[in-house]
C-alpha atoms as a PDB file:
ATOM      1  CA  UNK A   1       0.000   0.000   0.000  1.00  0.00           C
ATOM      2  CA  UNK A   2       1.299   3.247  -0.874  1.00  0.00           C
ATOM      3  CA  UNK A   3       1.435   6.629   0.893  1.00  0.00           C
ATOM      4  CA  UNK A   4      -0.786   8.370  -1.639  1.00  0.00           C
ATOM      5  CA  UNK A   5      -3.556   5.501  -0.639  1.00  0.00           C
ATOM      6  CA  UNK A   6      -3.854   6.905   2.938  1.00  0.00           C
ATOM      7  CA  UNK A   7      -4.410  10.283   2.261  1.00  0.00           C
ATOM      8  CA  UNK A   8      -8.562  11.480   2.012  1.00  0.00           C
ATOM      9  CA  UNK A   9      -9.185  14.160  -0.219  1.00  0.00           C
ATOM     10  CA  UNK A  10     -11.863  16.382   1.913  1.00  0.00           C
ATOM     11  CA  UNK A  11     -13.879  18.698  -0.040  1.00  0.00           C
ATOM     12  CA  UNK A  12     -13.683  22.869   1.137  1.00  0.00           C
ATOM     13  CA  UNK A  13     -17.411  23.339   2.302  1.00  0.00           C
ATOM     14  CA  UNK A  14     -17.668  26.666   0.779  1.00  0.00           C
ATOM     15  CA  UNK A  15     -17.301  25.008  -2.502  1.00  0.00           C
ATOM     16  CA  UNK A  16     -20.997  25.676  -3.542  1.00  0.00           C
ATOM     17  CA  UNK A  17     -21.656  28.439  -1.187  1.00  0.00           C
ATOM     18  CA  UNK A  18     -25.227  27.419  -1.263  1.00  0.00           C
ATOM     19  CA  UNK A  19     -25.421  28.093   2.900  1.00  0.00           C
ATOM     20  CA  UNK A  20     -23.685  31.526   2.243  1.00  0.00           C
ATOM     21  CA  UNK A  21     -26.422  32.722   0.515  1.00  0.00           C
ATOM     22  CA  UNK A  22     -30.223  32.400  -0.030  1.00  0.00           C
ATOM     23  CA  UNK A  23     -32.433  33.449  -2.846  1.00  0.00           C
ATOM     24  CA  UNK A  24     -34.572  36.395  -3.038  1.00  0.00           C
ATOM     25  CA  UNK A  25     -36.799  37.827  -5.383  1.00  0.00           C
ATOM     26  CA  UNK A  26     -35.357  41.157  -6.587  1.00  0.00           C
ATOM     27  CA  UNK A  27     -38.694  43.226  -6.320  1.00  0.00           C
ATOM     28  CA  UNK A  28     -38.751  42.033  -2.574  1.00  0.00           C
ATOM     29  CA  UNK A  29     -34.946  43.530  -1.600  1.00  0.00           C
ATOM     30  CA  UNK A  30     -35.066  46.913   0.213  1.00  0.00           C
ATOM     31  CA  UNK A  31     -32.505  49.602   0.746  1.00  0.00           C
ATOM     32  CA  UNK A  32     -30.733  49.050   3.900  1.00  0.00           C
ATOM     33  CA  UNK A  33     -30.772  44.973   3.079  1.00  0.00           C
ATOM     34  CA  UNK A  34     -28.239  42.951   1.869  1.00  0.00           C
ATOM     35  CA  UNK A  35     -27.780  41.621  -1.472  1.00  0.00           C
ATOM     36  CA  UNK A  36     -24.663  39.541  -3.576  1.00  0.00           C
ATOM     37  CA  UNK A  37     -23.322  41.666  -6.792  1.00  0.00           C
ATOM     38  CA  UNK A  38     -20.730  40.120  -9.094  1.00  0.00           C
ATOM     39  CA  UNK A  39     -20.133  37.320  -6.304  1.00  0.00           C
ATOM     40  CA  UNK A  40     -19.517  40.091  -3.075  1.00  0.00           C
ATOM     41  CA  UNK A  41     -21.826  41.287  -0.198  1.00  0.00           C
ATOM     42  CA  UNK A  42     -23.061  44.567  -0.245  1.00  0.00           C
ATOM     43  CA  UNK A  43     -25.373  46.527   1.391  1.00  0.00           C
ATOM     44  CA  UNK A  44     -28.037  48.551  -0.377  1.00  0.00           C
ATOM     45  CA  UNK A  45     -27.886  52.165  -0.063  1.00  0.00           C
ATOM     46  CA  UNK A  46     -30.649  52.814  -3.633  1.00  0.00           C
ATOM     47  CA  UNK A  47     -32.950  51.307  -5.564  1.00  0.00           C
ATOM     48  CA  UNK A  48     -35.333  52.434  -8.218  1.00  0.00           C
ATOM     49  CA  UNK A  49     -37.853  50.497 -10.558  1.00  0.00           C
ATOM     50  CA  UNK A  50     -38.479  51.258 -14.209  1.00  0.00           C
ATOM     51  CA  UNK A  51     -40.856  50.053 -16.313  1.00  0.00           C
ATOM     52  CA  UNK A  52     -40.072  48.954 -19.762  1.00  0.00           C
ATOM     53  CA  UNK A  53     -41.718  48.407 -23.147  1.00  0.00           C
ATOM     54  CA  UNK A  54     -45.316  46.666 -23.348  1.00  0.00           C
ATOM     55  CA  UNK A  55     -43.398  42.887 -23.269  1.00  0.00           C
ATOM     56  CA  UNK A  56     -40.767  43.788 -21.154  1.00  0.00           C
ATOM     57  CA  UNK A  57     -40.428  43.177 -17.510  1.00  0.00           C
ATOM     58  CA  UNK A  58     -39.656  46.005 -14.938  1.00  0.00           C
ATOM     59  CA  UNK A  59     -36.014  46.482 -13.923  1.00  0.00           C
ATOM     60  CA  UNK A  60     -34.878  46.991 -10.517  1.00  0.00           C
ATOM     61  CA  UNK A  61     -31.420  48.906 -10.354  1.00  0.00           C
ATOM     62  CA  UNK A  62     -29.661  48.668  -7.216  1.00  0.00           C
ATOM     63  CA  UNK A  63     -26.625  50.468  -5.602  1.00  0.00           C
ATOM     64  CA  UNK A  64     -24.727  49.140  -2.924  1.00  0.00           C
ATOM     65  CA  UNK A  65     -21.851  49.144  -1.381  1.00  0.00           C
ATOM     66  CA  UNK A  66     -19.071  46.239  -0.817  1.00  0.00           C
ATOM     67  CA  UNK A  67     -19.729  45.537   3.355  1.00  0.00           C
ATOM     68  CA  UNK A  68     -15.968  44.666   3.954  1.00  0.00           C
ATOM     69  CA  UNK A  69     -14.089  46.717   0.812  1.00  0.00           C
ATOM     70  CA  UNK A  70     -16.325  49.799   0.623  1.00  0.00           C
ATOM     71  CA  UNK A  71     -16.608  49.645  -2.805  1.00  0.00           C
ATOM     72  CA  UNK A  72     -20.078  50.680  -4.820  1.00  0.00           C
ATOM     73  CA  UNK A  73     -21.482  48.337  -7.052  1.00  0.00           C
ATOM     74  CA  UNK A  74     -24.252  48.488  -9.054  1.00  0.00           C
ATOM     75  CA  UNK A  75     -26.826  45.722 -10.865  1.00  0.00           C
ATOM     76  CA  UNK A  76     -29.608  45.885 -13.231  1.00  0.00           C
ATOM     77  CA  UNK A  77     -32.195  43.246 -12.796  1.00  0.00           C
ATOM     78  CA  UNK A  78     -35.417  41.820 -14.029  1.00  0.00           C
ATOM     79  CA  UNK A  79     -37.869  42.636 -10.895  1.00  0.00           C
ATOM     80  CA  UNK A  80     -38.975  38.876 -11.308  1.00  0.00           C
ATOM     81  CA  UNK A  81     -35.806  37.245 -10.908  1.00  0.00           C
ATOM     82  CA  UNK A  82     -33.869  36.261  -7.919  1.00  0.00           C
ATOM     83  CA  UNK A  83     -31.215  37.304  -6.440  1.00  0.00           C
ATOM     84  CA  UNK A  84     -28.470  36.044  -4.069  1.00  0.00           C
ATOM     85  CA  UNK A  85     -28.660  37.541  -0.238  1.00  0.00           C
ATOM     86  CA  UNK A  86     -26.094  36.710   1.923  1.00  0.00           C
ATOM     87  CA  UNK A  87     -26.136  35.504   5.410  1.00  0.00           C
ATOM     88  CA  UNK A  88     -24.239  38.699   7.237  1.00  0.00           C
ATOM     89  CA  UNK A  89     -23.577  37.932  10.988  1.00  0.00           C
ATOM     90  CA  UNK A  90     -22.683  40.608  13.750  1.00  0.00           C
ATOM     91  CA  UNK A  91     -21.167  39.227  16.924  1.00  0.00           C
ATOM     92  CA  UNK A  92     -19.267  40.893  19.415  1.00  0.00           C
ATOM     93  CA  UNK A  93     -16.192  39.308  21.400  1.00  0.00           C
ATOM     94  CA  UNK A  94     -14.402  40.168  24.089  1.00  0.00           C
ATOM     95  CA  UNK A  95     -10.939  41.386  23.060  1.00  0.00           C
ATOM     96  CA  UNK A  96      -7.895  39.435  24.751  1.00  0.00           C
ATOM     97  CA  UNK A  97      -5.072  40.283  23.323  1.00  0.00           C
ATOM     98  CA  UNK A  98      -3.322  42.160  19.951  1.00  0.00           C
ATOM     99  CA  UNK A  99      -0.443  39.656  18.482  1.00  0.00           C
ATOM    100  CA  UNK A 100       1.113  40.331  14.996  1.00  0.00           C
ATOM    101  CA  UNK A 101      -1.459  42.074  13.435  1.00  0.00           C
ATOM    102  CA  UNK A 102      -4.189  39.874  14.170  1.00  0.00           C
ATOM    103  CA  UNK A 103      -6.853  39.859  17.509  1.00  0.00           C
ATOM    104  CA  UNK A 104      -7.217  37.518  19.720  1.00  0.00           C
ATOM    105  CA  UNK A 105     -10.968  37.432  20.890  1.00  0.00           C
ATOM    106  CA  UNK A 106     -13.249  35.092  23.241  1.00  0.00           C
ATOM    107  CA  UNK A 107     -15.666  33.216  21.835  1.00  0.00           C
ATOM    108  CA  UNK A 108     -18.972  32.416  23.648  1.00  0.00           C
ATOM    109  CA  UNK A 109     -17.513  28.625  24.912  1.00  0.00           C
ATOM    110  CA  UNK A 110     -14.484  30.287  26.351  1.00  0.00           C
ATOM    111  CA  UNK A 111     -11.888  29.063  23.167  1.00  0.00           C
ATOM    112  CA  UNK A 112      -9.933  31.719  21.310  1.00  0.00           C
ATOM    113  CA  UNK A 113     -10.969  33.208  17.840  1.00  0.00           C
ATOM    114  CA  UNK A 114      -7.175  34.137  16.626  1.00  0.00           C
ATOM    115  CA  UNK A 115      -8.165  34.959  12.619  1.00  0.00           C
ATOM    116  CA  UNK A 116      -9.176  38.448  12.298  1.00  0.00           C
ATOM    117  CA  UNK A 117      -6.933  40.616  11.344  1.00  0.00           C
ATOM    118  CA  UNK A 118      -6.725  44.181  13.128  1.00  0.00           C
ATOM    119  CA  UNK A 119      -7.985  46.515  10.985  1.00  0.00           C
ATOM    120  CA  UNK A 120      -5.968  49.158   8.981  1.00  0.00           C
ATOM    121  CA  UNK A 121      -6.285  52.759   9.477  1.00  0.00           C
ATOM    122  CA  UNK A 122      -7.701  54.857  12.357  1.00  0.00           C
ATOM    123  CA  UNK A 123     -10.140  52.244  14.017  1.00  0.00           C
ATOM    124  CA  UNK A 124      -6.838  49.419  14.280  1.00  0.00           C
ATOM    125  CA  UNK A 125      -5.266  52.425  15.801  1.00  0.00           C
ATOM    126  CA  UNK A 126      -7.941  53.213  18.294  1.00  0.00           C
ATOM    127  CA  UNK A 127      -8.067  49.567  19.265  1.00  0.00           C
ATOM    128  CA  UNK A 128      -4.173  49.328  19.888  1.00  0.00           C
ATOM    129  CA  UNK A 129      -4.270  52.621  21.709  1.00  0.00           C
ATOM    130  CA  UNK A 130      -7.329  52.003  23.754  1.00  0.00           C
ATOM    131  CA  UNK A 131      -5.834  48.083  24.661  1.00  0.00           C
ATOM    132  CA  UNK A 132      -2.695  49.265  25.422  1.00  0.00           C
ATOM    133  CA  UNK A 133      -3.899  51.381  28.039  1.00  0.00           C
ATOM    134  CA  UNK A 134      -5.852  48.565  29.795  1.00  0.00           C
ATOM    135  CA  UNK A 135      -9.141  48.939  28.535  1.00  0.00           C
ATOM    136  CA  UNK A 136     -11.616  46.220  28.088  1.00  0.00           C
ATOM    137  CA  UNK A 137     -12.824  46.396  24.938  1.00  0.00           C
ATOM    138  CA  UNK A 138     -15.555  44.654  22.482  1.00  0.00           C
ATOM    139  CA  UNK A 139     -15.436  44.328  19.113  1.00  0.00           C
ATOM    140  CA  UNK A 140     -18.176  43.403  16.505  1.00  0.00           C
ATOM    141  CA  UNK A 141     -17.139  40.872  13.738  1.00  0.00           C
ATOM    142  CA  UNK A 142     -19.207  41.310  10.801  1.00  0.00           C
ATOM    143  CA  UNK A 143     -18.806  37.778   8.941  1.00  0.00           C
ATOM    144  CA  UNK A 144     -20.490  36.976   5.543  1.00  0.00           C
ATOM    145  CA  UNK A 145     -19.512  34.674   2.615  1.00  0.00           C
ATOM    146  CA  UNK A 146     -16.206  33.326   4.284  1.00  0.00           C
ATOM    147  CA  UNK A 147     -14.952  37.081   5.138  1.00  0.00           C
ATOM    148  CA  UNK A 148     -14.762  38.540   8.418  1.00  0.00           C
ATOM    149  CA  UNK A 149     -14.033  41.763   9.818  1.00  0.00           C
ATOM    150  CA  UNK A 150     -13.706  43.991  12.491  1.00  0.00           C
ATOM    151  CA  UNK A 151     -16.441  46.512  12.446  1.00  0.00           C
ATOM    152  CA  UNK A 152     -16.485  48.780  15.471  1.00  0.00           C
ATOM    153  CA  UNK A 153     -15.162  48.883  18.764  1.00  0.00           C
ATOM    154  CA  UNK A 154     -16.470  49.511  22.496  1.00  0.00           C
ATOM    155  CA  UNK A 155     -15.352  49.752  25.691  1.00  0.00           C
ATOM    156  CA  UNK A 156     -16.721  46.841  27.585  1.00  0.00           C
ATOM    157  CA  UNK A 157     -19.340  47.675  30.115  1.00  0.00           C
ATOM    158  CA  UNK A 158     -18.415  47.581  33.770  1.00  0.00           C
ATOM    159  CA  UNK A 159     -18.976  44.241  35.577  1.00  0.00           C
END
């Protein structure tokens, strides 16, 4: 028996991405929600409706914007058809420690979440500052589609 026998190929579970997303139809998505564009999540920040010719259907054309990259998309859609809406989680952890660029947080069952990076820019600085002087802080994770990120940051309340 050879080594290549023992080793099991195990498929990446976000292969389909079916439980990332779930369909909705497009004339049912409302500003403020969440829809997929060109395979990203996005919130929607406008949306109008036209009507077209005596055959056609009416188009929905949505803006949004990229919820981890801040980018705008946009999308032109048949108000019949479906659309992808992702499954966008908020969860705040308790922050632990800062190592290397990344945060460590608590999860609910007491393990360590070690995988999301601090962010760039004024809030990763706010976070370093504020930890470095002994604060207790919480963070909100927004997660959707595989991606996580650090969306705000609190001072935890007084116990």
């Amino acid at each position: 028996m050879s080594d290549d026998e023992h080793h099991e190929q195990f498929e990446a579970a976000t292969g389909s991405g079916a439980s990332l997303t779930y369909p909705m139809q497009c004339s049912a998505l409302r500003k403020g929600g969440h829809v997929v564009i060109k395979g990203r999540p996005c919130k929607i920040v406008d949306m109008s409706t036209s009507k077209t010719g005596k055959h056609g259907h009416a188009k929905v054309h949505l803006v949004a914007i990229d919820i981890f990259t801040g980018k705008k998309l946009e999308d032109l859609s048949p108000s019949t058809h479906n659309m992808e809406v992702p499954h966008v989680l908020r969860t705040e952890f308790p922050l632990l420690d800062i190592d290397d660029g990344f945060l460590s947080l608590m999860n609910p069952d007491g393990t360590t979440k070690d995988d999301v990076k601090l962010p760039e820019g004024e809030m990763g600085d706010k976070i370093e500052e504020d930890f470095n002087e002994g604060k207790e802080l919480l963070v909100t994770i927004v997660a959707s589609m595989g991606e996580e990120m650090c969306l705000s940051v609190k001072d935890a309340p007084k116990s």
